[in-house]
Protein backbone atom coordinates (compact mmCIF):
# COMPACT_ATOMS: atom_id res chain seq x y z
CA UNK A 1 38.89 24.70 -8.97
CA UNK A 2 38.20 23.61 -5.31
CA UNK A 3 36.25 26.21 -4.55
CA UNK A 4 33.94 24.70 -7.59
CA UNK A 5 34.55 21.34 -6.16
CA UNK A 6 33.39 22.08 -3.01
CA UNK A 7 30.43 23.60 -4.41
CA UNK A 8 29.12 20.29 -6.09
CA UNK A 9 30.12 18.86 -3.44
CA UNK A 10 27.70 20.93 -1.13
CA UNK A 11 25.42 20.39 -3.79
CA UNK A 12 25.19 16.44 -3.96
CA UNK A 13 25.21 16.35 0.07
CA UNK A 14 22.16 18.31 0.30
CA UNK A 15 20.26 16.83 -2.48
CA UNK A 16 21.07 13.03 -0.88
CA UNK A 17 19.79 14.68 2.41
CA UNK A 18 16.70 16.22 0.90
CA UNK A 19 16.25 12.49 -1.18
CA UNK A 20 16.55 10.79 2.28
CA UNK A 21 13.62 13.53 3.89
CA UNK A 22 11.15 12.85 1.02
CA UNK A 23 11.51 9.23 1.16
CA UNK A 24 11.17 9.40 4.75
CA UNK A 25 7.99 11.35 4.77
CA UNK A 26 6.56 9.32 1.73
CA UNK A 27 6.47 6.30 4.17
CA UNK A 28 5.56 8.14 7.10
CA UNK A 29 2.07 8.79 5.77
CA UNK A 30 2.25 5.11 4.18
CA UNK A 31 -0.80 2.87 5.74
CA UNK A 32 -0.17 -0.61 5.49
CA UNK A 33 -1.87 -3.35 6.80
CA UNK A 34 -0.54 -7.01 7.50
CA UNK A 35 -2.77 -10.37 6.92
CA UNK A 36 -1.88 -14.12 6.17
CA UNK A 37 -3.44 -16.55 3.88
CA UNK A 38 -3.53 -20.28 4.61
CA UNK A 39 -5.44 -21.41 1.56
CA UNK A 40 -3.04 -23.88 0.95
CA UNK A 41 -3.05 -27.50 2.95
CA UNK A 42 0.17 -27.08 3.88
CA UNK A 43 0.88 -24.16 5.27
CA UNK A 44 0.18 -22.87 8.97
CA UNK A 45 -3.04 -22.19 9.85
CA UNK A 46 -4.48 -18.81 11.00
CA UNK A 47 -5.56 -19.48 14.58
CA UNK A 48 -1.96 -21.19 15.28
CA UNK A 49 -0.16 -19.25 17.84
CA UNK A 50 3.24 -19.40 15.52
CA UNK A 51 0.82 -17.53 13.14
CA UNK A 52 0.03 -14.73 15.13
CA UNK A 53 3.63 -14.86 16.36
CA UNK A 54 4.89 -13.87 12.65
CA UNK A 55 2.37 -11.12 12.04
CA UNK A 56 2.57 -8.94 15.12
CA UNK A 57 6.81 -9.41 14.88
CA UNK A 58 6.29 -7.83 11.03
CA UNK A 59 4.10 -5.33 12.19
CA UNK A 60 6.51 -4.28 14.90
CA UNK A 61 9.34 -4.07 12.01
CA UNK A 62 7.34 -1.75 9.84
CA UNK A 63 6.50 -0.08 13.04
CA UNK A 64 10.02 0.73 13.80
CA UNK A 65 10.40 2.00 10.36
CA UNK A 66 8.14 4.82 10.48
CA UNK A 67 5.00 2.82 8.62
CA UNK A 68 1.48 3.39 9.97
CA UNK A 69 0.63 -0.47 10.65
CA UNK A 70 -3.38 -1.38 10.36
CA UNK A 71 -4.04 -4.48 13.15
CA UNK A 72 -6.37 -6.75 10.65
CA UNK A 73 -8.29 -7.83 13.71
CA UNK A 74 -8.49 -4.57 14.93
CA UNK A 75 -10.17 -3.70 11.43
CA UNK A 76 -12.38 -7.01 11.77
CA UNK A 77 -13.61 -5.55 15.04
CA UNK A 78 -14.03 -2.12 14.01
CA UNK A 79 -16.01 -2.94 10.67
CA UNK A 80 -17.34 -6.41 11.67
CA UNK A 81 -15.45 -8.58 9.24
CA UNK A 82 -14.48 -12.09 9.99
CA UNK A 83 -10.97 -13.48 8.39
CA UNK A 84 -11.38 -16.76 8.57
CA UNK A 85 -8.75 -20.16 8.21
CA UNK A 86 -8.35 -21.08 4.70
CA UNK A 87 -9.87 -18.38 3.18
CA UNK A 88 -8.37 -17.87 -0.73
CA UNK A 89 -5.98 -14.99 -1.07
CA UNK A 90 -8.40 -12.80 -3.49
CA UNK A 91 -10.99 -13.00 -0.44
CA UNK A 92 -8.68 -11.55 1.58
CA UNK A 93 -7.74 -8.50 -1.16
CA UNK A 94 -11.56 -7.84 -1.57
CA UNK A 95 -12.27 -7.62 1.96
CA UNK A 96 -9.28 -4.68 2.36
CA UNK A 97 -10.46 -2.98 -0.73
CA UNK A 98 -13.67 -2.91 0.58
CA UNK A 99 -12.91 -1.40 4.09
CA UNK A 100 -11.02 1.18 1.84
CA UNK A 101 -14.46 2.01 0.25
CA UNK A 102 -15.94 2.77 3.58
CA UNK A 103 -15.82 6.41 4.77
CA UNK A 104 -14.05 5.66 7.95
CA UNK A 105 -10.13 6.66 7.43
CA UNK A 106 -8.85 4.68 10.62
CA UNK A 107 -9.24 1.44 8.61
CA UNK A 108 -8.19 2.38 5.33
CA UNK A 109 -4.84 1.70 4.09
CA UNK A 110 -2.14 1.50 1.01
CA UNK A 111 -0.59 -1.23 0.91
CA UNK A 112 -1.17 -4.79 1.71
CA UNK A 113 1.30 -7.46 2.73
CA UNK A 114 -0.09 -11.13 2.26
CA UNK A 115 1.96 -14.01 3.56
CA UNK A 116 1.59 -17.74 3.81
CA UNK A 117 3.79 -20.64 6.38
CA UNK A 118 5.48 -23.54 4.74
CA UNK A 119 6.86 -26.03 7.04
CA UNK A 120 8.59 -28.93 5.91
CA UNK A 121 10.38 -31.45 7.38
CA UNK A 122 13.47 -33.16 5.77
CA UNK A 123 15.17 -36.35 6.91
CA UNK A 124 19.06 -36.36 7.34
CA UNK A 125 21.45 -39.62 8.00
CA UNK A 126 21.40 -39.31 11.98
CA UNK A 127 18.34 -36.75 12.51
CA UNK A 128 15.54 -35.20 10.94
CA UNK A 129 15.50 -30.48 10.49
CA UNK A 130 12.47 -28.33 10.28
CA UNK A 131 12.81 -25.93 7.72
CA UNK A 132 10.85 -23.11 7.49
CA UNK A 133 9.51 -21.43 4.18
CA UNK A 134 7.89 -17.74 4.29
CA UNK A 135 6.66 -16.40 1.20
CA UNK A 136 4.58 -13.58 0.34
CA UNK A 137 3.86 -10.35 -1.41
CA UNK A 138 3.22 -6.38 -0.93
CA UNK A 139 -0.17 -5.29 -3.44
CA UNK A 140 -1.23 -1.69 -3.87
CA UNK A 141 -4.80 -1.65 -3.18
CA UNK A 142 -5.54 1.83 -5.17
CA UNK A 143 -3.76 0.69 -8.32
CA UNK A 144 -5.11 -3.21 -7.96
CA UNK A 145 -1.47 -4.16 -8.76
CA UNK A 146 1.43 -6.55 -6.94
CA UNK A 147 4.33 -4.46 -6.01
CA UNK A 148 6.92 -6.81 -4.79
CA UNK A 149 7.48 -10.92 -3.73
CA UNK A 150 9.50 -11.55 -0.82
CA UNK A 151 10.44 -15.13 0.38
CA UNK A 152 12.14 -16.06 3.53
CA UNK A 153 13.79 -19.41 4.63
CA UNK A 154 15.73 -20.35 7.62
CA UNK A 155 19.11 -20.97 7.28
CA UNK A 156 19.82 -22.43 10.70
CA UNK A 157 19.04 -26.11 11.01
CA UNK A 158 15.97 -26.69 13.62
CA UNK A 159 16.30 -29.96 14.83
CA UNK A 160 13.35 -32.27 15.67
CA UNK A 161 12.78 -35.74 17.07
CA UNK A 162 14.44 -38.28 14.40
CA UNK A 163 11.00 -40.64 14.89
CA UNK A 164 7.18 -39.41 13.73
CA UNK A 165 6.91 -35.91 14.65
CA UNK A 166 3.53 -34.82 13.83
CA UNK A 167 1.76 -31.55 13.21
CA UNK A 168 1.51 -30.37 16.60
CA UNK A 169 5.54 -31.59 17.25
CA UNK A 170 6.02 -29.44 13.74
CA UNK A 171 3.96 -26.22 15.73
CA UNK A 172 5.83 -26.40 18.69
CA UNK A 173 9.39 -26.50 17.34
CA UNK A 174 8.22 -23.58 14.98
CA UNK A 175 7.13 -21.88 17.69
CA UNK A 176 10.19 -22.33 20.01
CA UNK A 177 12.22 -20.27 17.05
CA UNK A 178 9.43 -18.50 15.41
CA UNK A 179 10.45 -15.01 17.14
CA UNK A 180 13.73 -15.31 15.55
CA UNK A 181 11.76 -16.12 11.61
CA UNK A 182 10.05 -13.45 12.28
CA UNK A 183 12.54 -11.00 13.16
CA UNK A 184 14.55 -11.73 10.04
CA UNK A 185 11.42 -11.86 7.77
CA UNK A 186 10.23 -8.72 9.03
CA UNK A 187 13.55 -6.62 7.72
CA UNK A 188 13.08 -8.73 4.75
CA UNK A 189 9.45 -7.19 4.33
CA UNK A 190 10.65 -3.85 5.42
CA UNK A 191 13.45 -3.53 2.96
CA UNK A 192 10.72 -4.78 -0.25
CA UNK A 193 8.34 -1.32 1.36
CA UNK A 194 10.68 0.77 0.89
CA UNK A 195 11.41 0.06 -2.82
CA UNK A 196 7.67 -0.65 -3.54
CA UNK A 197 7.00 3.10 -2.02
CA UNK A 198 9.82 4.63 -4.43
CA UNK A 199 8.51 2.34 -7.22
CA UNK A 200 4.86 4.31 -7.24
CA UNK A 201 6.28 7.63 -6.69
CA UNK A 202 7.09 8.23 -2.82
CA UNK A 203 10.98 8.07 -3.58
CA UNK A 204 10.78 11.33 -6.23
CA UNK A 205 13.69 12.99 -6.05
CA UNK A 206 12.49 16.42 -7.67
CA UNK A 207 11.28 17.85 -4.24
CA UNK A 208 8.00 18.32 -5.33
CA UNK A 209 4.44 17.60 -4.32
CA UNK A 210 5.02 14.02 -5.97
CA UNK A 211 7.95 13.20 -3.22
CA UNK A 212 5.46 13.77 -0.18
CA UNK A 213 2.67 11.47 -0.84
CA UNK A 214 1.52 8.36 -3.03
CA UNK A 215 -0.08 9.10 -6.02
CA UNK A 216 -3.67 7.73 -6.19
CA UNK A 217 -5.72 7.60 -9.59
CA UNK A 218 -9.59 9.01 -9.37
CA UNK A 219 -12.30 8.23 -12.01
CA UNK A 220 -13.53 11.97 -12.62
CA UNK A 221 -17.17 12.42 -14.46
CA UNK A 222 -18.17 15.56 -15.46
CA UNK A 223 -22.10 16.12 -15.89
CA UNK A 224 -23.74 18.79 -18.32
CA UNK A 225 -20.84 20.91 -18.73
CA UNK A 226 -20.40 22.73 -21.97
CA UNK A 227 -17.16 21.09 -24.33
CA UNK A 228 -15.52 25.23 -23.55
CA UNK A 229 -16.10 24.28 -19.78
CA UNK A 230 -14.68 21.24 -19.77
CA UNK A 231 -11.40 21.78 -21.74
CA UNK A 232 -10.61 25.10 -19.64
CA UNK A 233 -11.27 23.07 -16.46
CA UNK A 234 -8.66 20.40 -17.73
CA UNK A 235 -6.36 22.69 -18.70
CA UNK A 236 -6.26 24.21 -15.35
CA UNK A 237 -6.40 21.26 -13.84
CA UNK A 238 -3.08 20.29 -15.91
CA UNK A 239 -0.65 22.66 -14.63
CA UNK A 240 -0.81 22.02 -10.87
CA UNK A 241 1.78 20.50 -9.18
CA UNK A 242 0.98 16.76 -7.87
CA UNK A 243 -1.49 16.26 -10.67
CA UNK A 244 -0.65 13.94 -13.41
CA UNK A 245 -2.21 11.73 -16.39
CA UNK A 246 -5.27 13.85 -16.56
CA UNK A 247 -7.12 12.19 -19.68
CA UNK A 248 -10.58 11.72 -20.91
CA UNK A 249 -11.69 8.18 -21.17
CA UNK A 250 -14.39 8.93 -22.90
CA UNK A 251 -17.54 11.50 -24.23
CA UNK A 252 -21.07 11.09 -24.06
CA UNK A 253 -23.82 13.72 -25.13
CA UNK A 254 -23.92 14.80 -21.39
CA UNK A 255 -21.13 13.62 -19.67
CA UNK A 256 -17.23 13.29 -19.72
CA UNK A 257 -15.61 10.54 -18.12
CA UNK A 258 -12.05 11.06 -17.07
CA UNK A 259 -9.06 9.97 -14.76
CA UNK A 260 -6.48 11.59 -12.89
CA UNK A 261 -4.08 10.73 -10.83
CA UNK A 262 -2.75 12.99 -7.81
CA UNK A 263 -0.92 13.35 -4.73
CA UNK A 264 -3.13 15.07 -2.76
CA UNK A 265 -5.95 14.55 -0.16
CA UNK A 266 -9.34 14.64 -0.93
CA UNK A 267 -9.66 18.26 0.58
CA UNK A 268 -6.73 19.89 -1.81
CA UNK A 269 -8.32 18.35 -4.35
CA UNK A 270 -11.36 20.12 -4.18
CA UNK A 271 -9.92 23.41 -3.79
CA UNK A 272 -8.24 23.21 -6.79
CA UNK A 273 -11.09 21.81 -8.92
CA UNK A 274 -13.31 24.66 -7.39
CA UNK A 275 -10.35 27.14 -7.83
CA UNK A 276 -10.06 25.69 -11.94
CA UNK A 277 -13.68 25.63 -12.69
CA UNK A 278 -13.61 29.63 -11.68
CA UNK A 279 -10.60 29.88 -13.71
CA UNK A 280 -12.86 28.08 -17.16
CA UNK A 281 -15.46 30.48 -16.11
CA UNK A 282 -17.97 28.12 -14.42
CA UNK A 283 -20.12 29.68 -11.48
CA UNK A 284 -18.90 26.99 -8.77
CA UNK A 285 -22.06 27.68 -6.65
CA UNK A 286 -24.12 25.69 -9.50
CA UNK A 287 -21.81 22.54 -9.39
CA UNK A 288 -22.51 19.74 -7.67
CA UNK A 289 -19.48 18.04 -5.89
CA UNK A 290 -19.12 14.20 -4.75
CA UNK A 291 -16.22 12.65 -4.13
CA UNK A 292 -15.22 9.71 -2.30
CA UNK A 293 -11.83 7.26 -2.22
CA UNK A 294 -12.19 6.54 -5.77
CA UNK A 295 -14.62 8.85 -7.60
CA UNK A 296 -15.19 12.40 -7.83
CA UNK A 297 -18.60 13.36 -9.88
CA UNK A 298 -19.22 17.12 -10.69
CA UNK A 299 -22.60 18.29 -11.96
CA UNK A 300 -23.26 21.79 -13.45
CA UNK A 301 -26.75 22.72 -12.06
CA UNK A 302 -26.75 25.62 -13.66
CA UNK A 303 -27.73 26.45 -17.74
């Protein structure tokens, strides 16, 4: 009896251990890049130094945590974008999404985290505090979906001046403590990655292909390939690990549209389309191949 409890026991240690490596590894090759919105009146504007305080201290938290942090202004520079103050928040999605549809890799990334200042100052009896709101939230910009909210507010009092203090009185106090905000909201951002990268598959516990990477979702079309070709090539296509939801979308009289979603890199990906349109009998040296970070097209050349 212990030697069967000891067993499980074994058992249960190393599968926790191997959990821990896959979930470690998922957000190791997690790309995630930090930007602010200041649409709103109220909150702190972009080109305030409290501003860039916040961002670099979150960037240094995901940092420490093993993410691969994109520097907006580095990808500004690199791609010749300008993020401008008081910019809505869906400008600032589109212009990530569309550095992901470049072909450079350096700027493209996963995840976004978009965050907005609130500063507010509330009168007391015998003084007046500065309280400071952070709110914010972590999108995945291959799926086009929010992952998680996360809100911050200070719960030590920041005194000000009990007559007018004004916006620039209201940016220096905030910046006198915004290292320590930023500290505390960066764990708070940290902790909302990590579930958001188990939520869309980099926490899998099964040990497979699915635990190692995110899975991204590709709009397949397949050109002038006969209905045999086509259902041999998805039914290859269906039984390899890190490939999932492989369905037609829909049929036209000379192409198939389709989606699939994978774990794998562009360059695996090929190999195994080339490797299952041998195994449907389709002379790979006739097919046309395209693929970028969304799409894939393949085109039989051939009769």
């Amino acid at each position: 009896m212990c030697r069967n409890f000891f067993k499980e026991f074994l058992l249960s240690f190393f599968l926790v251990i191997a959990i821990g490596c896959a979930t470690t590894t998922a957000i190791a090759q997690t790309r995630v890049v930090v930007t602010g919105e200041d649409s709103n009146k109220n909150s702190v504007e972009r080109t305030d130094e409290v501003f860039r305080r916040v961002i670099s201290q979150i960037q240094e938290s995901m940092s420490r945590s093993g993410y691969q942090v994109i520097d907006e202004d580095m990808l500004g520079v690199k791609l010749g974008f300008s993020f401008n103050s008081r910019r809505p928040k869906t400008e600032l999605i589109e212009t990530l999404m569309l550095a992901n549809q470049t072909e450079d890799a350096t700027v493209q990334s996963r995840l976004a985290v978009v965050f907005a200042i609130f500063p507010q100052i509330k009168t007391m009896s015998v003084s007046k505090k500065l309280e400071v709101r952070i709110r914010g939230d972590i999108y995945d910009l291959e799926s086009l979906r929010p992952l998680a909210t996360f809100e911050y507010k200070n719960k030590k009092a920041f005194l000000v001046p009990k007559g007018d203090c004004d916006s620039l009185c209201v940016s220096e106090k905030l910046g006198e403590n915004a290292r320590e905000v930023a500290r505390e909201l960066g764990d708070v951002v940290v902790q909302k990655l990590n579930i958001a990268v188990k939520s869309i598959g980099g926490g899998a516990s099964d040990g497979e292909a699915s635990s190692a990477a995110l899975p991204k979702t590709f709009n397949l079309t397949l050109i002038r390939f006969a209905a045999a070709q086509a259902v041999g090539f998805k039914q290859a296509m269906q039984v390899v690990d890190g490939i999932s939801n492989f369905k037609t979308i829909s049929v036209q009289t000379s192409q198939r549209k389709m989606s699939l979603t994978t774990t794998h890199e562009i360059g695996m990906l090929e190999e195994f389309m080339l490797e299952s349109m041998m195994a449907a009998g389709i002379d790979i040296n006739n097919v046309r191949v395209e693929m970028n970070s969304d799409e894939i097209i393949l085109e039989n050349l051939g009769n």
